[in-house]
Protein backbone atom coordinates (compact mmCIF):
# COMPACT_ATOMS: atom_id res chain seq x y z
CA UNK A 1 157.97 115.14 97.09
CA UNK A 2 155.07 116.26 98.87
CA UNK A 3 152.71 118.90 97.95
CA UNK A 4 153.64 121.04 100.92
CA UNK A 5 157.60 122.09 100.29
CA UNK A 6 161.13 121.23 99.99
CA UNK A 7 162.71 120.62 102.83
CA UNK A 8 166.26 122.60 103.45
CA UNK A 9 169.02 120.36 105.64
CA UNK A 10 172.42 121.56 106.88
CA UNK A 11 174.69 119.11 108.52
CA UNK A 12 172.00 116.68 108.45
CA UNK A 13 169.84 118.64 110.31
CA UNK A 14 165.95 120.57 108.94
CA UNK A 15 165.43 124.11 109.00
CA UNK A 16 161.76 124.82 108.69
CA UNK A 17 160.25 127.76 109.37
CA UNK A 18 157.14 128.45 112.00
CA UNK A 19 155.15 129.62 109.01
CA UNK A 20 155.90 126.49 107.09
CA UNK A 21 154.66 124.67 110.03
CA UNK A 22 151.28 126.70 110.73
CA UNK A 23 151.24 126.13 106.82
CA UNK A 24 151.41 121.90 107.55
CA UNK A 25 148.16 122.33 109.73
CA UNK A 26 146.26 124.63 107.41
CA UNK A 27 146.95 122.43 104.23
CA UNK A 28 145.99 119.44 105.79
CA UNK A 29 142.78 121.04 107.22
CA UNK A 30 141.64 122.31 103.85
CA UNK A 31 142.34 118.85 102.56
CA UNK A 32 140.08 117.47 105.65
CA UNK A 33 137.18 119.69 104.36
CA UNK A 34 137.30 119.11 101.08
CA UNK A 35 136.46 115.65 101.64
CA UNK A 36 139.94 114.40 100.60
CA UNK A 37 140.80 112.25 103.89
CA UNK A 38 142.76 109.66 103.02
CA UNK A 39 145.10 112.65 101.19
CA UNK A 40 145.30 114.15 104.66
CA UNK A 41 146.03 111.36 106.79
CA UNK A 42 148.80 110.01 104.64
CA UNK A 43 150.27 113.83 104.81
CA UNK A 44 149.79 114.30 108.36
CA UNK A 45 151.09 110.83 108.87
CA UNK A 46 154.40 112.05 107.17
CA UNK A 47 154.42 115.70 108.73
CA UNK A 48 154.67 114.09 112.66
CA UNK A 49 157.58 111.82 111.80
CA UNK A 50 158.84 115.27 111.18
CA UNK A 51 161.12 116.61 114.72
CA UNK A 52 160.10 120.30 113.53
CA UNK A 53 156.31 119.38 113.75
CA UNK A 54 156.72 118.12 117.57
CA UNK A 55 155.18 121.81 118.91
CA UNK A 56 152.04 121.44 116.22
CA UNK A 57 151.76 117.53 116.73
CA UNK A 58 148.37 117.54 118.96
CA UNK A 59 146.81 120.12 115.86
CA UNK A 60 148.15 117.45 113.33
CA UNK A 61 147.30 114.19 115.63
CA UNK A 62 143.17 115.77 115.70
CA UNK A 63 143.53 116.44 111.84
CA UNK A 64 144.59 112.19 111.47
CA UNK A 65 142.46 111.27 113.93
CA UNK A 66 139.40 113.03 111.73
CA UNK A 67 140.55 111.59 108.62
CA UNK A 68 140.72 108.07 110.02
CA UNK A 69 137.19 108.68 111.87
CA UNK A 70 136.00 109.61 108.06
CA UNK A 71 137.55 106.75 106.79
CA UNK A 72 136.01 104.59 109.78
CA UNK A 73 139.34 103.58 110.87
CA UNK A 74 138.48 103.66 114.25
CA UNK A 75 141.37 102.05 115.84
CA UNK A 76 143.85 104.74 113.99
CA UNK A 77 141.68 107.52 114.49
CA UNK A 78 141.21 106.86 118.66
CA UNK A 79 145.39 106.14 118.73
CA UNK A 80 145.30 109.51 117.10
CA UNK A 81 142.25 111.43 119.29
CA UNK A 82 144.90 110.00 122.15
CA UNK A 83 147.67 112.26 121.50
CA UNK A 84 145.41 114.74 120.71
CA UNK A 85 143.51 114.77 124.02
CA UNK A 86 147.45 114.63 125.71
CA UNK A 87 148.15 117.78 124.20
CA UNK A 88 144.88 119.64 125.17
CA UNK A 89 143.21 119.47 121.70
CA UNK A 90 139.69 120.26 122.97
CA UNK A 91 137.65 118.58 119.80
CA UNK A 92 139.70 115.64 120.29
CA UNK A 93 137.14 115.14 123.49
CA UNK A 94 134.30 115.64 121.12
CA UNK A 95 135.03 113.17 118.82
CA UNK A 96 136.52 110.88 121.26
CA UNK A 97 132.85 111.28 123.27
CA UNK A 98 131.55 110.50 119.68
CA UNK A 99 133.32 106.90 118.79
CA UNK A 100 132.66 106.09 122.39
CA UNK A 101 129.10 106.69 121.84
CA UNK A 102 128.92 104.87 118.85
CA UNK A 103 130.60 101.86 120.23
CA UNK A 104 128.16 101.66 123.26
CA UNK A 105 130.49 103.17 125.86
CA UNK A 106 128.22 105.43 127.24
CA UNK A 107 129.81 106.76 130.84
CA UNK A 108 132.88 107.48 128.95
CA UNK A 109 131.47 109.50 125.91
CA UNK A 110 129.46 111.66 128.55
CA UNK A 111 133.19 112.32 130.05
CA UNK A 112 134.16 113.12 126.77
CA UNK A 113 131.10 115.56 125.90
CA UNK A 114 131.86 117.42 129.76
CA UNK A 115 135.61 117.48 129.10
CA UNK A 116 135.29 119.36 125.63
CA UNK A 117 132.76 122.25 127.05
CA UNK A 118 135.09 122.40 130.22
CA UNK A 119 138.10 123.24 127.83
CA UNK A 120 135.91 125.28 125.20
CA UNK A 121 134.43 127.28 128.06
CA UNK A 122 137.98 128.01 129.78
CA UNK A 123 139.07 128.59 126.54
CA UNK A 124 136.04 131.19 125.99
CA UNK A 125 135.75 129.71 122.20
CA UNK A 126 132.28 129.13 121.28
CA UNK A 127 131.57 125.21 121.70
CA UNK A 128 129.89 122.94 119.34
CA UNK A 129 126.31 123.44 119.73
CA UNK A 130 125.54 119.57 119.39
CA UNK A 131 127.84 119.03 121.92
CA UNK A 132 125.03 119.64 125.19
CA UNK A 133 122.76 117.63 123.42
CA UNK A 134 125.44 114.28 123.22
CA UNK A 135 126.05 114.46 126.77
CA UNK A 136 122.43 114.38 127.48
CA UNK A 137 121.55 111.85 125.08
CA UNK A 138 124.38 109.58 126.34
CA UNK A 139 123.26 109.38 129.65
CA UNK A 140 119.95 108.15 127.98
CA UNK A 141 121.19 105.74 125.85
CA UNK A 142 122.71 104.45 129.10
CA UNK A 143 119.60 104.19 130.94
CA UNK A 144 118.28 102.52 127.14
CA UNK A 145 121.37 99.97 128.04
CA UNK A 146 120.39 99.07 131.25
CA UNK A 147 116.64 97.62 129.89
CA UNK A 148 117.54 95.77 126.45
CA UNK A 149 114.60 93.93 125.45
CA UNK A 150 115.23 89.64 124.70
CA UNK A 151 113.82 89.31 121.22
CA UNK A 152 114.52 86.68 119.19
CA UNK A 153 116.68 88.08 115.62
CA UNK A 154 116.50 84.96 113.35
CA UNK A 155 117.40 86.95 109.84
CA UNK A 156 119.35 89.72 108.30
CA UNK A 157 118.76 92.05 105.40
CA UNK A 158 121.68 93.96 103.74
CA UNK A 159 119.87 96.10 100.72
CA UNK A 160 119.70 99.18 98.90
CA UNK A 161 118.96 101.98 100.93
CA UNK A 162 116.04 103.36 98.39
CA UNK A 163 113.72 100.51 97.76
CA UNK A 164 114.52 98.22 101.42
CA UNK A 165 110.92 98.18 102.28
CA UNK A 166 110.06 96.27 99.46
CA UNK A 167 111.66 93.55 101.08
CA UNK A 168 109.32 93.31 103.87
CA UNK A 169 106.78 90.56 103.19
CA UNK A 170 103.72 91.45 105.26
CA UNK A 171 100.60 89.40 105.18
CA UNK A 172 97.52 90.81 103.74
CA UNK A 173 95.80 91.30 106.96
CA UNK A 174 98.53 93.39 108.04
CA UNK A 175 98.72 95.87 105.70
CA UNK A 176 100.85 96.73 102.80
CA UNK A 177 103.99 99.47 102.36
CA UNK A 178 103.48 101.10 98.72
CA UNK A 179 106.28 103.34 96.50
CA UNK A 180 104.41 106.89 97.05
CA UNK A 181 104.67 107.13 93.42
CA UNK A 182 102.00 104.29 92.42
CA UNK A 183 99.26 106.40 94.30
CA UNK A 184 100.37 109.62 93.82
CA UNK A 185 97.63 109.96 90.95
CA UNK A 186 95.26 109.78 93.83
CA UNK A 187 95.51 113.26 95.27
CA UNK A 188 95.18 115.52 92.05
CA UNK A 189 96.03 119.35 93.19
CA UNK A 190 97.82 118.06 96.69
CA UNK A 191 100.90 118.63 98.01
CA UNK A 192 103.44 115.96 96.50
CA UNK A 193 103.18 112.93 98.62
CA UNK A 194 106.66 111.66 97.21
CA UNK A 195 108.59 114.41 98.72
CA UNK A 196 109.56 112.06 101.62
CA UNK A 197 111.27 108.88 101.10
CA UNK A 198 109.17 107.39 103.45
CA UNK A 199 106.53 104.90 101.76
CA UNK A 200 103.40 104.73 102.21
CA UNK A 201 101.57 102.26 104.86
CA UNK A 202 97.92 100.92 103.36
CA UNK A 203 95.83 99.21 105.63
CA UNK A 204 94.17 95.81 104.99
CA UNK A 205 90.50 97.28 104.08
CA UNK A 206 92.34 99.69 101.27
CA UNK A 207 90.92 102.62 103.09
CA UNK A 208 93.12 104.62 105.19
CA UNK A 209 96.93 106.11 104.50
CA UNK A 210 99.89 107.16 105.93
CA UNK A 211 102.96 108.41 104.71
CA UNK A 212 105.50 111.32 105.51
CA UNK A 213 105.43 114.39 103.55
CA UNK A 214 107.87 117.48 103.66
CA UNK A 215 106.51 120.34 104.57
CA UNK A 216 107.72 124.36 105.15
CA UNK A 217 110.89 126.11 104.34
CA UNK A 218 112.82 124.25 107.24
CA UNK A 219 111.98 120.78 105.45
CA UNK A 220 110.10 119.18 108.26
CA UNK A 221 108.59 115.89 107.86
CA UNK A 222 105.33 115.27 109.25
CA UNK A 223 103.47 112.20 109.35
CA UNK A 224 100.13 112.27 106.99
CA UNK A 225 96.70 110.68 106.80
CA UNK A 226 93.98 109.64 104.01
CA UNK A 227 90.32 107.71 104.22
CA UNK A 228 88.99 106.24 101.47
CA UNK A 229 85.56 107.39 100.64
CA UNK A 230 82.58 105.68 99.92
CA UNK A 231 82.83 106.78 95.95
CA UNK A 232 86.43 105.77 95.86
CA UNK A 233 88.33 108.93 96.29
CA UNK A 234 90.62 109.29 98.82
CA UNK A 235 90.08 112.08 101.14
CA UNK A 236 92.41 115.38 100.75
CA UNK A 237 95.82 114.16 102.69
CA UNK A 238 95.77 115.98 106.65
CA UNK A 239 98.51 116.30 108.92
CA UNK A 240 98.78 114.20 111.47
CA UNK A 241 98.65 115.42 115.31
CA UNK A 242 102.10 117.45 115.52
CA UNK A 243 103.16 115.41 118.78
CA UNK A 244 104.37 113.04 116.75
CA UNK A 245 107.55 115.20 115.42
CA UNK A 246 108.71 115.94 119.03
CA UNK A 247 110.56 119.43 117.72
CA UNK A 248 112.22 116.96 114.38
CA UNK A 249 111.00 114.96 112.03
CA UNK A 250 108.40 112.11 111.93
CA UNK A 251 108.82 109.56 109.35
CA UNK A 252 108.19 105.60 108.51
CA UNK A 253 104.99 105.09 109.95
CA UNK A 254 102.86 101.36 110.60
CA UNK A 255 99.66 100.82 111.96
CA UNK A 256 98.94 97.95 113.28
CA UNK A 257 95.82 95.72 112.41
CA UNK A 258 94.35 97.45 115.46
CA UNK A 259 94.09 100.57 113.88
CA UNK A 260 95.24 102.39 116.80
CA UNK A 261 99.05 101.31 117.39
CA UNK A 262 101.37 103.37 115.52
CA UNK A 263 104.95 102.78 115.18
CA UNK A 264 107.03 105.18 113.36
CA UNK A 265 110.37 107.27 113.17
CA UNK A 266 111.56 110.26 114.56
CA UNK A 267 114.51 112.61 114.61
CA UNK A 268 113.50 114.57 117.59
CA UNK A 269 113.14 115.19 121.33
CA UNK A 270 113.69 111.59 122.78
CA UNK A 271 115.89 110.23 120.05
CA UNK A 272 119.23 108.80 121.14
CA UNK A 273 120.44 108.37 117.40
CA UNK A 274 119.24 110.21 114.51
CA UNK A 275 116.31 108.36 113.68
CA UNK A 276 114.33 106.23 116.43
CA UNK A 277 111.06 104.00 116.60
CA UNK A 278 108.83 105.47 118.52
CA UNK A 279 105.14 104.01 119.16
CA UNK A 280 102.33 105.89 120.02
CA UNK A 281 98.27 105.40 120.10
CA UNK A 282 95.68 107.05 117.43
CA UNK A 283 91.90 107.65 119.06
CA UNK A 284 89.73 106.68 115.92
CA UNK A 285 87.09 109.06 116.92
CA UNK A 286 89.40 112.56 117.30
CA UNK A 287 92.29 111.54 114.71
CA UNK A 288 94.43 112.75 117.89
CA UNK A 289 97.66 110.59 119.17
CA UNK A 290 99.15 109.77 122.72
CA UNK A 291 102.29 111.26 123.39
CA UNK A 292 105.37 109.13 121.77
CA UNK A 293 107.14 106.06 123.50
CA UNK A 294 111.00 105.25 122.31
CA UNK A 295 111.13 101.84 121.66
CA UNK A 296 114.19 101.59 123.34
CA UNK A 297 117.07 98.48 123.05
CA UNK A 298 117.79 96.98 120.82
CA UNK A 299 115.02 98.57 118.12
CA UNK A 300 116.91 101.97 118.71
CA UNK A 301 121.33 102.83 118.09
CA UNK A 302 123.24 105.78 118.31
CA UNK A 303 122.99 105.39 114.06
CA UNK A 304 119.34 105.60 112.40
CA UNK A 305 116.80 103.39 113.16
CA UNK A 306 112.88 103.31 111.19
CA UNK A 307 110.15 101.38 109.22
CA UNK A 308 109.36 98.72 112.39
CA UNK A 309 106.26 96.48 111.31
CA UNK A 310 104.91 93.61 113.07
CA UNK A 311 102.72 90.98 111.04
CA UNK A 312 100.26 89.39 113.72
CA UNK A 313 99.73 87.31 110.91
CA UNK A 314 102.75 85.06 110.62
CA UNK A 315 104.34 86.36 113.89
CA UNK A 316 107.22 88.27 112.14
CA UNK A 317 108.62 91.79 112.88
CA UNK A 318 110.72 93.97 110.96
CA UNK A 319 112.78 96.81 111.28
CA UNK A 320 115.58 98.77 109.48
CA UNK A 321 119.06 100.30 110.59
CA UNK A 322 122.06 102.31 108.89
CA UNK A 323 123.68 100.88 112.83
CA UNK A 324 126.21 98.71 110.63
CA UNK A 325 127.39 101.48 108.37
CA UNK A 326 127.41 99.21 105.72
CA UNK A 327 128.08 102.38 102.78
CA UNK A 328 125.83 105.27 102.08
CA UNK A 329 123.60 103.56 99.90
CA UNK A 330 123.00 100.29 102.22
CA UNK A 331 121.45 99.68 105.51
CA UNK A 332 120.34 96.29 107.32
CA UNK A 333 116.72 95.04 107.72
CA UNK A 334 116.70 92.39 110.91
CA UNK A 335 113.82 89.98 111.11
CA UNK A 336 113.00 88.90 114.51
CA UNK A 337 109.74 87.19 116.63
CA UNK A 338 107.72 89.78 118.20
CA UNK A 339 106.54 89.30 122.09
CA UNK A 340 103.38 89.37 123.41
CA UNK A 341 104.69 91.57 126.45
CA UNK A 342 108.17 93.02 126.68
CA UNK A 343 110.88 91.40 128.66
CA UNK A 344 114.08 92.73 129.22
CA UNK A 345 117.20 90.77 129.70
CA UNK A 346 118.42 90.90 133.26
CA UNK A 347 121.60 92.99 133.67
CA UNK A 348 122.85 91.26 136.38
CA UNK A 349 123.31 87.99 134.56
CA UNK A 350 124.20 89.40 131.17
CA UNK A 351 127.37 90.16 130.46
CA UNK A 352 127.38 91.34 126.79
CA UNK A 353 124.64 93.50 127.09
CA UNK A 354 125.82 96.26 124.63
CA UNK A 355 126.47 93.38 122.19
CA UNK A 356 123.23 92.26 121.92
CA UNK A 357 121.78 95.85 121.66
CA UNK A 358 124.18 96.33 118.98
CA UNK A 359 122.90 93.05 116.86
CA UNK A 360 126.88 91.73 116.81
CA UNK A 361 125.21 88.24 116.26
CA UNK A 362 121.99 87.77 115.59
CA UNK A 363 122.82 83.69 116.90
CA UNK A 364 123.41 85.04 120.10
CA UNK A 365 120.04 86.30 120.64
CA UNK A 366 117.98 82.96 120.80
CA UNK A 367 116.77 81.48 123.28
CA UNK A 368 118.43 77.72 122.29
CA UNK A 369 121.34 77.63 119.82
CA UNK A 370 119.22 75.33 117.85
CA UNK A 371 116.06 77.52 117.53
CA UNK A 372 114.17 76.59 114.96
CA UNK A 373 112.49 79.15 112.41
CA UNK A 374 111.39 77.22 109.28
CA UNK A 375 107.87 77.73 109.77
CA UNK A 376 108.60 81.58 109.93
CA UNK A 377 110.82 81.06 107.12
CA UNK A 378 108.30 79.23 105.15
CA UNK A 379 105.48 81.85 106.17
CA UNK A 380 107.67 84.39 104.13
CA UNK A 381 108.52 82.00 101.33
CA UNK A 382 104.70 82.02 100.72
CA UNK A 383 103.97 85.37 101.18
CA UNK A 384 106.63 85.93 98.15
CA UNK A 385 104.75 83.44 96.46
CA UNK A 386 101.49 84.94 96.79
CA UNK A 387 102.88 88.70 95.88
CA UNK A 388 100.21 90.64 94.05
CA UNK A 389 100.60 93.73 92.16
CA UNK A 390 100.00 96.83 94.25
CA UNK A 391 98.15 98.59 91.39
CA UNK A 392 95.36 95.91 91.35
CA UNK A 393 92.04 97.13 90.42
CA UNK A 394 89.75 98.37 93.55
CA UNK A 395 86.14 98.90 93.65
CA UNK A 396 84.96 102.49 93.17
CA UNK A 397 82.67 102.61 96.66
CA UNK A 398 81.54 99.70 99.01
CA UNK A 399 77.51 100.62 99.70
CA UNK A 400 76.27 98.25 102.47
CA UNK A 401 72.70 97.18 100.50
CA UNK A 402 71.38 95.18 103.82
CA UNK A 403 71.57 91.58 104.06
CA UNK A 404 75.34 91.05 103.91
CA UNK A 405 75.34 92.60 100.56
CA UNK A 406 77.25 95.79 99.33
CA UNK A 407 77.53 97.44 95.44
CA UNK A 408 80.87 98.45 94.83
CA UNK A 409 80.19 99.77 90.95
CA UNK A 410 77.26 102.13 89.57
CA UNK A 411 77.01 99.27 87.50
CA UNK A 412 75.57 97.42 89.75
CA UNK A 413 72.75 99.21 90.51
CA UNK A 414 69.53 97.60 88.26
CA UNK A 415 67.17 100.62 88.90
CA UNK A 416 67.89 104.49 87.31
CA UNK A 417 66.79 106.28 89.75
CA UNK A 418 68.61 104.12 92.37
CA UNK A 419 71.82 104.71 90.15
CA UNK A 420 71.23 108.96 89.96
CA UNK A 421 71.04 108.87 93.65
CA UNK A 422 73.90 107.19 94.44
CA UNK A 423 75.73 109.90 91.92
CA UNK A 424 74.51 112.36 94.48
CA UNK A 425 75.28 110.70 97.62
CA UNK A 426 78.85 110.48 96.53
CA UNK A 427 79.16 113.85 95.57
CA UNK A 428 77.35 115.38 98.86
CA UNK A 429 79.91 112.97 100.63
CA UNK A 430 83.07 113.70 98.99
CA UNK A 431 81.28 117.41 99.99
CA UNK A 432 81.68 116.31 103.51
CA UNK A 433 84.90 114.94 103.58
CA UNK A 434 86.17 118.43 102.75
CA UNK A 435 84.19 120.16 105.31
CA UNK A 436 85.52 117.85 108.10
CA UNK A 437 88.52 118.58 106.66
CA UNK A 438 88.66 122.03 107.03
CA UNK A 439 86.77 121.61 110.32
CA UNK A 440 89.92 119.19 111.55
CA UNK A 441 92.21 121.78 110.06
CA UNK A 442 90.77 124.80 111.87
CA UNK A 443 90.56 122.55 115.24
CA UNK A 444 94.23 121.69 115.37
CA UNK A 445 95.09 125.24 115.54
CA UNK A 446 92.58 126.19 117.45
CA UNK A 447 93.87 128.14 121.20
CA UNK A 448 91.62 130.06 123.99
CA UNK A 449 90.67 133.26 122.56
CA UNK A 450 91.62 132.58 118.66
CA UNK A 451 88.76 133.84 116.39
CA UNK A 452 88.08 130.81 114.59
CA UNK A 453 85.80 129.64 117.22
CA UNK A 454 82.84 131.39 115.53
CA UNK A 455 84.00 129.76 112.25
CA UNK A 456 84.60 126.52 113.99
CA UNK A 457 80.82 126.35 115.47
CA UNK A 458 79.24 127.29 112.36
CA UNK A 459 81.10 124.38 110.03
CA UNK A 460 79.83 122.10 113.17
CA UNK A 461 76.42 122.90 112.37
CA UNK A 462 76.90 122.76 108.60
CA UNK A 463 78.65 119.10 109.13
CA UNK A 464 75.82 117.80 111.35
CA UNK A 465 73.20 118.57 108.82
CA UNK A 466 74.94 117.52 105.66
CA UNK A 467 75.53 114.72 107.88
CA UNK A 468 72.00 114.02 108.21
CA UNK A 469 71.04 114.80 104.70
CA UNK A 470 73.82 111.97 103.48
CA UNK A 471 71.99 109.30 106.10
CA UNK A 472 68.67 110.06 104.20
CA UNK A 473 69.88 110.32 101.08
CA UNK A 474 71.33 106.79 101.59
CA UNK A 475 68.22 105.58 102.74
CA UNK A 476 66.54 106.88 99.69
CA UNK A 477 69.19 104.71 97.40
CA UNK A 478 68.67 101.97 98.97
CA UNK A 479 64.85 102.38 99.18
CA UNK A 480 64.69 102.67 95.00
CA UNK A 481 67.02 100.03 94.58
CA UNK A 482 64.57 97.64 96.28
């Protein structure tokens, strides 16, 4: 016995009344959004072998069709969407546009996505607001399709969703990716850096940071920066240019060696998926970046997409992806062999094209069936080797002395006086740090006519002649150390 009624029969036949049957569709939606789906679909499967539920079957087939899409049933759930599109079920066309999305149709989910505003709008109901956007972003993804770049995939990754990145073995030289929780002791009185699960990208010098960090009631995530200062401090954490959110979030980031190459992840304008890896370029001198690039095929899915890294080093990249819906708590990390310049397979010879966007088999993207990795395999087997704790000790400052020499302790310097002045050249610098801070702050949202332009010019002039009383100052140490 069901938990919906008892059925009546006379003469072999079933009397069930409309309201019992409106009452069929409501129960099984209130099971749908309670998260109980596979209690829905098995009810709904028994409430359309029922002849009295014929008039309410395209209601009931959506209702099974978003159970089994829950469940990721796909094959039941489009058999389902089906009869629910035949009767003129209007979300059926959403989710349909959906699967097809997700499986790499493209062409057909933007039919889908025009279909269900056509029948919302004749309908005068108030469509899904997402629903614009998906037709938009599946005629991107399409145009994503058509230029699929040939990497080489020769590993996969299945983890934990919270700690992946510490499976990315990056040489020294490249970097390293650190829990935000080990430094967080850096940056007493700041905003908490481990708000964000993003971790946080270290160069190989030790001195410069990035990391996301949630900000505002809204939860954005912006991308963030820290230098190291001479005296060992790290700089007071400062937003990084805005353009890297694109109206979302910006997450994940990884500079290269270069210093200037930033890849990183973001939610917003551009984005095919939720997440995509975007790369963009940092000027050293103005902290400012070039607008965002997509990445494009097959870096980027329909499902979320971050943390790409490429280690110069050993000639390894990296990058992770919820794409094979694993469970909630694991995604995949794919290894593969960076190019020097992009090259994109050629779509008229390439007939599984959305396959190898998709990742179906990592075998099938080599160049030779019998590639051979082992040295990159071996590069990583050392790497793991040579693992060093993150929390090694640093240096407290690195003063160039002259001659290829540099103190990195107080200790270090022999002479007193040498040793007080160096005590005040790291406090007038840490001094200047947090003027340019404020100075970067006030510049950023800066506009024509805005009246921090007189409070702009005068920190300018304050900078340039603490600036000039640091250089002396640091002449002076190194003049009474010698």
């Amino acid at each position: 016995m069901t938990r919906f009624r008892t059925y009546l029969t006379l003469a072999g036949a079933l009397l069930l009344p409309a309201a019992a049957m409106a009452d069929a569709v409501a129960d099984a939606r209130a099971l749908l959004e309670q998260g109980e789906y596979t209690q829905a679909l098995e009810n709904v499967r028994h409430e359309l072998t029922l002849k009295a539920n014929r008039s309410r079957s395209g209601a009931l087939s959506q209702i099974a069709g978003e159970a089994a899409y829950y469940l990721g049933l796909d094959n039941e759930a489009e058999e389902y969407f089906g009869k629910a599109r035949s009767a003129g079920v209007a979300d059926a066309y959403l989710f349909s546009g959906r699967m097809a999305f997700s499986d790499y149709d493209f062409p057909q989910a933007a039919q889908y996505f025009s279909r269900y505003l056509e029948l919302k709008e004749k309908a005068s109901k108030e469509a899904d607001p997402a629903a614009e956007k998906l037709k938009e972003r599946s005629v991107e993804a399409q145009d994503m399709l058509e230029r699929v770049e040939q990497i080489q995939v020769f590993d996969r990754i299945d983890t934990d969703r919270d700690s992946f990145f510490a499976h990315y073995r990056l040489s020294p030289e490249s970097g390293r990716l650190i829990p935000a929780e080990k430094i967080e002791k850096d940056y007493p009185g700041d905003a908490d850096i481990t708000s964000a699960a993003s971790p946080v990208f270290e160069n190989e010098g030790r001195d410069f940071r990035l990391w996301s960090q949630i900000e505002g009631d809204e939860g954005t995530q912006y991308i963030y920066e820290s230098s190291k200062l001479i005296g060992g401090d790290w700089s007071a954490p400062q937003q990084a240019d805005t353009v890297l959110n694109m109206n979302g979030d910006a997450a994940f980031p990884f500079m290269m060696a270069d210093g200037t190459t930033l890849y990183f992840a973001s939610n917003g304008d551009g984005s095919i998926g939720g997440y995509d890896i975007f790369r963009s370029n940092r000027d050293s001198e103005t902290a400012e970046y070039q607008a965002p690039v997509n990445m494009g095929m097959p870096y980027n899915s329909p499902a979320n997409d971050y943390l790409l890294a490429i280690d110069e080093s050993t000639g390894i990249g990296w990058w992770a992806t919820d794409r094979n819906r694993l469970s909630d708590d694991k995604i995949t990390i794919y290894l593969f062999v960076p190019n020097d310049l992009r090259r994109n397979y050629n779509t008229d010879e390439t007939e599984n094209l959305a396959s190898l966007a998709r990742i179906d088999n990592i075998e099938e993207t080599w160049d030779t069936p019998d590639a051979d990795f082992s040295s990159l395999k071996t590069a990583l087997e050392e790497l793991s080797a040579a693992a060093t704790d993150t929390d090694a000790e640093q240096p407290d400052f690195i003063f160039p002395m002259g001659g290829g020499k540099a103190y990195r302790f107080l200790s270090d310097f022999r002479n007193p006086q040498a040793r007080s002045l160096m005590e005040r050249y790291l406090r007038a610098e840490k001094e200047l740090a947090s003027l340019n801070s404020d100075l970067a702050a006030l510049r950023r949202e800066w506009h024509p006519g805005s009246a921090d332009s007189q409070r702009i010019l005068q920190l300018e002039a304050q900078a340039a002649d603490k600036s000039a009383a640091l250089k002396e100052l640091r002449n002076a140490v190194i003049k009474a150390e010698k």
